[in-house]
Protein backbone atom coordinates (compact mmCIF):
# COMPACT_ATOMS: atom_id res chain seq x y z
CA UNK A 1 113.81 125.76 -91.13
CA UNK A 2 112.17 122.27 -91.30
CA UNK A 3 112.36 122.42 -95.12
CA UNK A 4 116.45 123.60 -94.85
CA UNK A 5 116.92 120.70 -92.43
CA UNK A 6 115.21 118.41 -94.32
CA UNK A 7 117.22 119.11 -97.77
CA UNK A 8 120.27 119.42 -95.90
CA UNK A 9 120.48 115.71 -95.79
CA UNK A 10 121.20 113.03 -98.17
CA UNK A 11 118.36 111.28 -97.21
CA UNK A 12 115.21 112.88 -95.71
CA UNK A 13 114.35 110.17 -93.45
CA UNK A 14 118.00 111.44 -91.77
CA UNK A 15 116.18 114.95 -90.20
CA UNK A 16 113.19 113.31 -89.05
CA UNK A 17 114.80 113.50 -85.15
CA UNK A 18 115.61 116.73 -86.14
CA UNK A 19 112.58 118.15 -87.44
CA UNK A 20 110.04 116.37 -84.62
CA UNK A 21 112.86 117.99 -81.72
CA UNK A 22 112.34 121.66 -83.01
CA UNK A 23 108.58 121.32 -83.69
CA UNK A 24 108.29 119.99 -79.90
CA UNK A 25 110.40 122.96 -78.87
CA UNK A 26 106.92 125.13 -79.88
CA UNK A 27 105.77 123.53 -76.84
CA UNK A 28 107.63 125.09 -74.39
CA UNK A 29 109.02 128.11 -75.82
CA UNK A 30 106.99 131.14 -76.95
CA UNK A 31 106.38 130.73 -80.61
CA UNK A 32 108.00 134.66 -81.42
CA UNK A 33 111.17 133.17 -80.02
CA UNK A 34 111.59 129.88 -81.93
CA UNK A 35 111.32 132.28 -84.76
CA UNK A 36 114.16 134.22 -84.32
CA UNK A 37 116.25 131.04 -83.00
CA UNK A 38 115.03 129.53 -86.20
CA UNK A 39 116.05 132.40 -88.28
CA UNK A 40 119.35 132.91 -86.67
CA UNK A 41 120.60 129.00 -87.34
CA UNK A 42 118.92 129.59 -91.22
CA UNK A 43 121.33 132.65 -91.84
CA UNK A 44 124.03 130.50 -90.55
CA UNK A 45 123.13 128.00 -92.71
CA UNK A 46 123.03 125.27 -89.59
CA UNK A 47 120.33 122.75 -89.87
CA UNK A 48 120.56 121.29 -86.48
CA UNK A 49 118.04 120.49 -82.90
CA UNK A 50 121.34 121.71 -80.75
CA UNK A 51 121.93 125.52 -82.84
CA UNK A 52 117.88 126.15 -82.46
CA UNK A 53 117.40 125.51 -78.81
CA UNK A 54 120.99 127.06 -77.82
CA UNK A 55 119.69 129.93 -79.32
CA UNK A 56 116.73 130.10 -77.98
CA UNK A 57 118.16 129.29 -74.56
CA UNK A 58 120.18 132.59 -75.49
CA UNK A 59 117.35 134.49 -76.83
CA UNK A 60 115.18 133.65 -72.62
CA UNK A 61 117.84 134.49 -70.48
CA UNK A 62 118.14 137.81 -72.91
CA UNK A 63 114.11 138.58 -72.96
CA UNK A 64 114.21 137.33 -68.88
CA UNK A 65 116.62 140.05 -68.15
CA UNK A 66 114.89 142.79 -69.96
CA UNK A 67 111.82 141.80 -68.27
CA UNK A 68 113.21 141.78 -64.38
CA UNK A 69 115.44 145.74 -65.44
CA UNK A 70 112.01 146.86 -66.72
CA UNK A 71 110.41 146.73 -62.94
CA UNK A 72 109.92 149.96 -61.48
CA UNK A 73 110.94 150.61 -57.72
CA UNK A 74 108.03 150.91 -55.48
CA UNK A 75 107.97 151.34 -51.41
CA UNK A 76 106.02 148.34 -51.39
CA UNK A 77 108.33 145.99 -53.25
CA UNK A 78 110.28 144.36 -50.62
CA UNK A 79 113.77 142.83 -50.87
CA UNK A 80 115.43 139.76 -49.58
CA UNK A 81 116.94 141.80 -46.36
CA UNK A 82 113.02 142.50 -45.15
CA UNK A 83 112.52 138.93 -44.46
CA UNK A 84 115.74 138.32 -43.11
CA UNK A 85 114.60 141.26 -40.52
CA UNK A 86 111.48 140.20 -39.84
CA UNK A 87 112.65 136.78 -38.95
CA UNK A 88 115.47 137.51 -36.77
CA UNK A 89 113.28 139.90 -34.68
């Protein structure tokens, strides 16, 4: 991806900003993920900071809501309501 962004400009110097912004995004998003955000913007041949971390914003809030359906029910789970009761008693 760094190489595509960096040929996709006239001048290299151009993609530096681009580049540095989706290396830093390593930083705070689990490397498997910038992968596939990375991938995804390279088969849509867009070289760009703003495709990579929309699609990895994309790519959380899809792996987050795998992650919270994937919790089994338990009797010792509480929910919201159990405080509520406990409070108002």
């Amino acid at each position: 991806m760094i190489q595509a962004a960096l040929q996709a400009k006239d001048i290299p110097q151009q993609a530096y900003r681009t580049c540095l912004g989706i290396i830093r995004l390593s930083k705070k998003y689990p490397v498997h993920l910038l992968e596939q955000a990375c991938q995804s913007a390279f088969e849509v041949r867009v070289f760009s900071y703003s495709a990579v971390k929309q699609e990895l914003d994309l790519l959380q809030k899809q792996a987050d809501s795998t992650i919270s359906e994937s919790l089994p029910s338990h009797e010792n789970i509480r929910g919201a309501t159990y405080y509520q009761e406990r409070i108002l008693s």
